[in-house]
Protein backbone atom coordinates (compact mmCIF):
# COMPACT_ATOMS: atom_id res chain seq x y z
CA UNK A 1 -44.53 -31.97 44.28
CA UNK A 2 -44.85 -29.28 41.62
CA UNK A 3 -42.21 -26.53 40.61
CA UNK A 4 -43.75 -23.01 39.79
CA UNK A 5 -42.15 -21.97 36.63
CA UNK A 6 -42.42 -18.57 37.28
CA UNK A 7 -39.12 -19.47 39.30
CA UNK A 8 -37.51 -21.52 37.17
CA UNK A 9 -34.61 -19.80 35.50
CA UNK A 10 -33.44 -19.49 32.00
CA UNK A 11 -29.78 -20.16 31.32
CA UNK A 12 -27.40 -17.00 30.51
CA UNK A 13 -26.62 -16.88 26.74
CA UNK A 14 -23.30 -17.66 26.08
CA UNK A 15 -21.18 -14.21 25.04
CA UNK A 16 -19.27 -14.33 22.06
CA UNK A 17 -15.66 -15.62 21.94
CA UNK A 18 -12.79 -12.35 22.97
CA UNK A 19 -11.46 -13.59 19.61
CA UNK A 20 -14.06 -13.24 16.79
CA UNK A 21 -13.06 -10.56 14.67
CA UNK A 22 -15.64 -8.12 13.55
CA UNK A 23 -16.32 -8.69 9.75
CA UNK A 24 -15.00 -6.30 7.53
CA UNK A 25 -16.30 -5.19 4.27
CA UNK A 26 -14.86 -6.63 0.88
CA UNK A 27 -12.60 -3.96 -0.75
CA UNK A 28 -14.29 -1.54 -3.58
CA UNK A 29 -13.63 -2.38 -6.69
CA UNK A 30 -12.12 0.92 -7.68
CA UNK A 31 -9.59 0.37 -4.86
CA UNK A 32 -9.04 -3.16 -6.29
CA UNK A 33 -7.72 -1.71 -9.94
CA UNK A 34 -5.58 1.43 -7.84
CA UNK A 35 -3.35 -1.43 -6.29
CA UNK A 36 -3.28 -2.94 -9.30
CA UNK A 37 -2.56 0.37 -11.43
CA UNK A 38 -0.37 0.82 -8.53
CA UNK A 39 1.80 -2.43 -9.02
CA UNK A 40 1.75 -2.08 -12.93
CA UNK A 41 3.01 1.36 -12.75
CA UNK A 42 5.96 0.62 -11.63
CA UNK A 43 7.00 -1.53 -14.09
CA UNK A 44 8.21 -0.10 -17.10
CA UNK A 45 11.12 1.67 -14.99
CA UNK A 46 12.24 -1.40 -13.35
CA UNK A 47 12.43 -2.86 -16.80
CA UNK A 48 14.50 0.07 -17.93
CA UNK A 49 17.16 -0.45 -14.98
CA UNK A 50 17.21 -3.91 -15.27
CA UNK A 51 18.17 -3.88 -19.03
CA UNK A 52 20.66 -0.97 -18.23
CA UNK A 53 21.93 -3.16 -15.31
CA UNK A 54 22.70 -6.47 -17.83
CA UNK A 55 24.56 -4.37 -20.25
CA UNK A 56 22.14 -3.11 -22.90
CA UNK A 57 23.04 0.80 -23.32
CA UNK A 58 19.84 2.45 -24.32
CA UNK A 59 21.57 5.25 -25.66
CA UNK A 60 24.40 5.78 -23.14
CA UNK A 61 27.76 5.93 -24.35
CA UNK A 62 30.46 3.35 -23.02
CA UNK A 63 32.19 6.35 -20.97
CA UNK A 64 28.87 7.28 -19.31
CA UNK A 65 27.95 3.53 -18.00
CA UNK A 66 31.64 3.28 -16.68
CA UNK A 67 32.36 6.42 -15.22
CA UNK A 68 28.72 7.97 -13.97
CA UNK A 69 26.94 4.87 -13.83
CA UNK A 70 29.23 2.77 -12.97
CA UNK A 71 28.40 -0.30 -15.34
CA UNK A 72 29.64 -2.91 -14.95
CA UNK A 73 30.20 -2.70 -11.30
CA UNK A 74 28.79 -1.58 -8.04
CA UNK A 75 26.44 0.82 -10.21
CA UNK A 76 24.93 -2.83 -12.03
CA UNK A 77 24.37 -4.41 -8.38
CA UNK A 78 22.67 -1.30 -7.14
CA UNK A 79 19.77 -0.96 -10.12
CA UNK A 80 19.00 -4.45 -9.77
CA UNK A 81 18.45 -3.71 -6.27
CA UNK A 82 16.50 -0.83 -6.73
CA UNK A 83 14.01 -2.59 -9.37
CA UNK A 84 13.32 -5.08 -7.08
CA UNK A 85 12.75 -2.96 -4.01
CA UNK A 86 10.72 -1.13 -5.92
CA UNK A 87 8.28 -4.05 -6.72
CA UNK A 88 8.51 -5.51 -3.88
CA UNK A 89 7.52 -2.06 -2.41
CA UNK A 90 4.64 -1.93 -5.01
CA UNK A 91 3.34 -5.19 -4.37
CA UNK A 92 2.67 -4.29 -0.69
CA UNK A 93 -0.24 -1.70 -1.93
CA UNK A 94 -2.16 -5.05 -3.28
CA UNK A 95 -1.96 -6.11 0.55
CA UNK A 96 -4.29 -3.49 1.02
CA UNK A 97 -7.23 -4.95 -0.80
CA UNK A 98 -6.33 -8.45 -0.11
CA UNK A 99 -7.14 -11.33 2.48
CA UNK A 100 -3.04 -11.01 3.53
CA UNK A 101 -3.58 -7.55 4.52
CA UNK A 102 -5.55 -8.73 7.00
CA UNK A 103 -4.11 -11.26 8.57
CA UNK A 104 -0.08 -12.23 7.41
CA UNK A 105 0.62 -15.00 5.11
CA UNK A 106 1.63 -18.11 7.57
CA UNK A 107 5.57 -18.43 6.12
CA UNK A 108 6.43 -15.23 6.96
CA UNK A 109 8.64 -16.17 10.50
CA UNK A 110 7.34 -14.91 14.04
CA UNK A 111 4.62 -13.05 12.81
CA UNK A 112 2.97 -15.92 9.95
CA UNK A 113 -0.77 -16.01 10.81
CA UNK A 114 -1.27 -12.86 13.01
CA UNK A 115 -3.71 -10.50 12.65
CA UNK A 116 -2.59 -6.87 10.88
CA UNK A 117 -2.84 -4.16 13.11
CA UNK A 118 -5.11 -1.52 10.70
CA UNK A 119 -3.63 1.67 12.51
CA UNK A 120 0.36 0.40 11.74
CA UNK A 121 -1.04 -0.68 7.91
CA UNK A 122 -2.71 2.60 7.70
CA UNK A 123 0.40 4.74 9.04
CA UNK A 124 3.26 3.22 7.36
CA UNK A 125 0.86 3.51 3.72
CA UNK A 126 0.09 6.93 4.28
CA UNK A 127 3.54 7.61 5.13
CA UNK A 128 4.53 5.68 2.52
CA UNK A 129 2.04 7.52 0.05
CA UNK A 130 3.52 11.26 0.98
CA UNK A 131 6.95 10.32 0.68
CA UNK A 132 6.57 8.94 -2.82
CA UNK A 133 4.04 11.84 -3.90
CA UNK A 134 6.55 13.97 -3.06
CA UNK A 135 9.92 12.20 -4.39
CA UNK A 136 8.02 10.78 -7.88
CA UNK A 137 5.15 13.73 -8.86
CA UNK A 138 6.33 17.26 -6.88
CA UNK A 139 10.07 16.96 -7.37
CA UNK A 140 9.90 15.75 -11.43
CA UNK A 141 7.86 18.96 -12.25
CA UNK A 142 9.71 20.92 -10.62
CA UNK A 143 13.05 19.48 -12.29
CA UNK A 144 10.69 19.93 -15.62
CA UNK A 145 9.77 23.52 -14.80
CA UNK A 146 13.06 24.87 -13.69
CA UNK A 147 15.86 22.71 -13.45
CA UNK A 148 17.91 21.99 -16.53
CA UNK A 149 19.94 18.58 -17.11
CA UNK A 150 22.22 17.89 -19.09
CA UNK A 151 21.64 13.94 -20.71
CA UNK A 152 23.87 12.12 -22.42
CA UNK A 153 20.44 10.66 -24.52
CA UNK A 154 18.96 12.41 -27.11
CA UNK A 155 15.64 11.88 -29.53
CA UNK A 156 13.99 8.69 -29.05
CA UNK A 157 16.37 7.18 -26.52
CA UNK A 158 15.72 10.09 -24.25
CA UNK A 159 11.78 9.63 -24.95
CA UNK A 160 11.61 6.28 -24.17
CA UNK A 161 13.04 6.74 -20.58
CA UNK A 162 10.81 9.64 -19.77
CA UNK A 163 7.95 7.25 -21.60
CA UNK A 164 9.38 4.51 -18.66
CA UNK A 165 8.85 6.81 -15.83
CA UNK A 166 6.44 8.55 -16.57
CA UNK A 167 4.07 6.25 -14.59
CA UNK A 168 5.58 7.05 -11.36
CA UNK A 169 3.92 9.97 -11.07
CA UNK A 170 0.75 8.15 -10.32
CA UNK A 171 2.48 5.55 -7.69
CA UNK A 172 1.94 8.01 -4.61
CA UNK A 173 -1.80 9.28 -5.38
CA UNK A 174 -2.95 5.92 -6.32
CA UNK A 175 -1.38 4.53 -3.22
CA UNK A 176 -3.21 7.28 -0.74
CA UNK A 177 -6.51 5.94 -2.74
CA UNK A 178 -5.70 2.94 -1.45
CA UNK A 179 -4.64 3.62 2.04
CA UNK A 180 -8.10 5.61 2.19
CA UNK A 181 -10.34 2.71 1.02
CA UNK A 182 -8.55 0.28 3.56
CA UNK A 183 -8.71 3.28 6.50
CA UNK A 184 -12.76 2.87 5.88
CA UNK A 185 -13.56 -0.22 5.68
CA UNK A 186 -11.74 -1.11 9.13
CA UNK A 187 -12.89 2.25 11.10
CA UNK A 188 -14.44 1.19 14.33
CA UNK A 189 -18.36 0.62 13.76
CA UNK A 190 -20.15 3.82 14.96
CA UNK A 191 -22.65 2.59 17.78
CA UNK A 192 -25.74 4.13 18.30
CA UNK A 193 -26.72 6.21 20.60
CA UNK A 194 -29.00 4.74 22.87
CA UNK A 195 -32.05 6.46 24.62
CA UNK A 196 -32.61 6.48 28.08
CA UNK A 197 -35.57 5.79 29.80
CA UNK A 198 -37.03 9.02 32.08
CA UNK A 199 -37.34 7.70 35.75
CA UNK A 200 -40.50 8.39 37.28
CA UNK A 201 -40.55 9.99 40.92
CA UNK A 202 -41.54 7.36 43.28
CA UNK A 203 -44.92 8.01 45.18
CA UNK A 204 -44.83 8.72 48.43
């Protein structure tokens, strides 16, 4: 007995696993040296506080590291702190063009292999980016412009800690570059729109 093949069947293709994660597109490399300049701009003044922190004046008198500064003291515990949250802070902009910006690091507890969320990454950078736009480039000019301090540096002292932060004006625009580049490249693909047939009026 012979089977017709017009009535045989072909199997159903198998759909693609819930899981698979569309690709996304390799970082570009102008968004690669931001988080870097990023990172490395940030530096110099955690450099500064650190040396101020372990006792080296930098042209601040012995009255002015006790009594404003507090050095030694609580005032040496809290720049160490700062320098390193600062980092730490600026290291976070390299997870933006990186492979753990995508998916977190497997030692970090609870949440080691997940995937990142882009809308969170992209909120709490952006955020991130106005906030230090507006604490490290608006507010400094405007202490330039109109606000007059009085320092207890003068001449090259008082040049080299301006020279120190200095690069902090860049730390919020380069991070927005950034958070731009990484808002891209994981924006929902835009699907085409697809034509539809006319339907023909049946014949009566």
């Amino acid at each position: 007995m012979s089977i017709d093949d017009s009535t045989a069947t072909t199997p159903a293709p198998t759909p693609a696993p819930a899981s698979a994660a569309r690709a996304v597109p390799p970082p570009e490399a102008w968004a690669v040296r931001a988080a870097r300049l990023a990172v490395a701009c940030v530096l110099p003044s955690s450099l500064w506080r650190v040396a101020l922190a372990l006792g080296v004046p930098l042209g601040f008198s012995a009255g002015v590291l006790r009594e404003e500064l507090h050095s030694p003291g609580w005032g040496t515990a809290y720049m160490l702190g700062l320098s390193l949250l600062s980092e730490a802070l600026a290291f976070l902009t390299l997870g933006l063009v990186r492979p753990w910006g995508e998916v977190m690091p497997r030692w970090i507890p609870v949440l080691g292999g997940r995937r990142v969320v882009p809308r969170a990454a992209v909120t709490a950078a952006a955020t991130g980016a106005v906030l230090l736009s507006l604490l490290f480039t608006l507010l400094p000019v405007v202490q330039i412009l109109f606000v007059h301090v009085e320092h207890d540096l003068h001449g090259g002292r008082l040049w080299l800690m301006r020279a120190c932060y200095l690069p902090l004006v860049a730390w919020g625009p380069l991070l927005a570059a950034v958070t731009v580049s990484y808002h891209r490249r994981h924006r929902p693909p835009q699907l085409p729109a697809t034509a539809v047939p006319p339907v023909c009026p049946v014949g009566r």
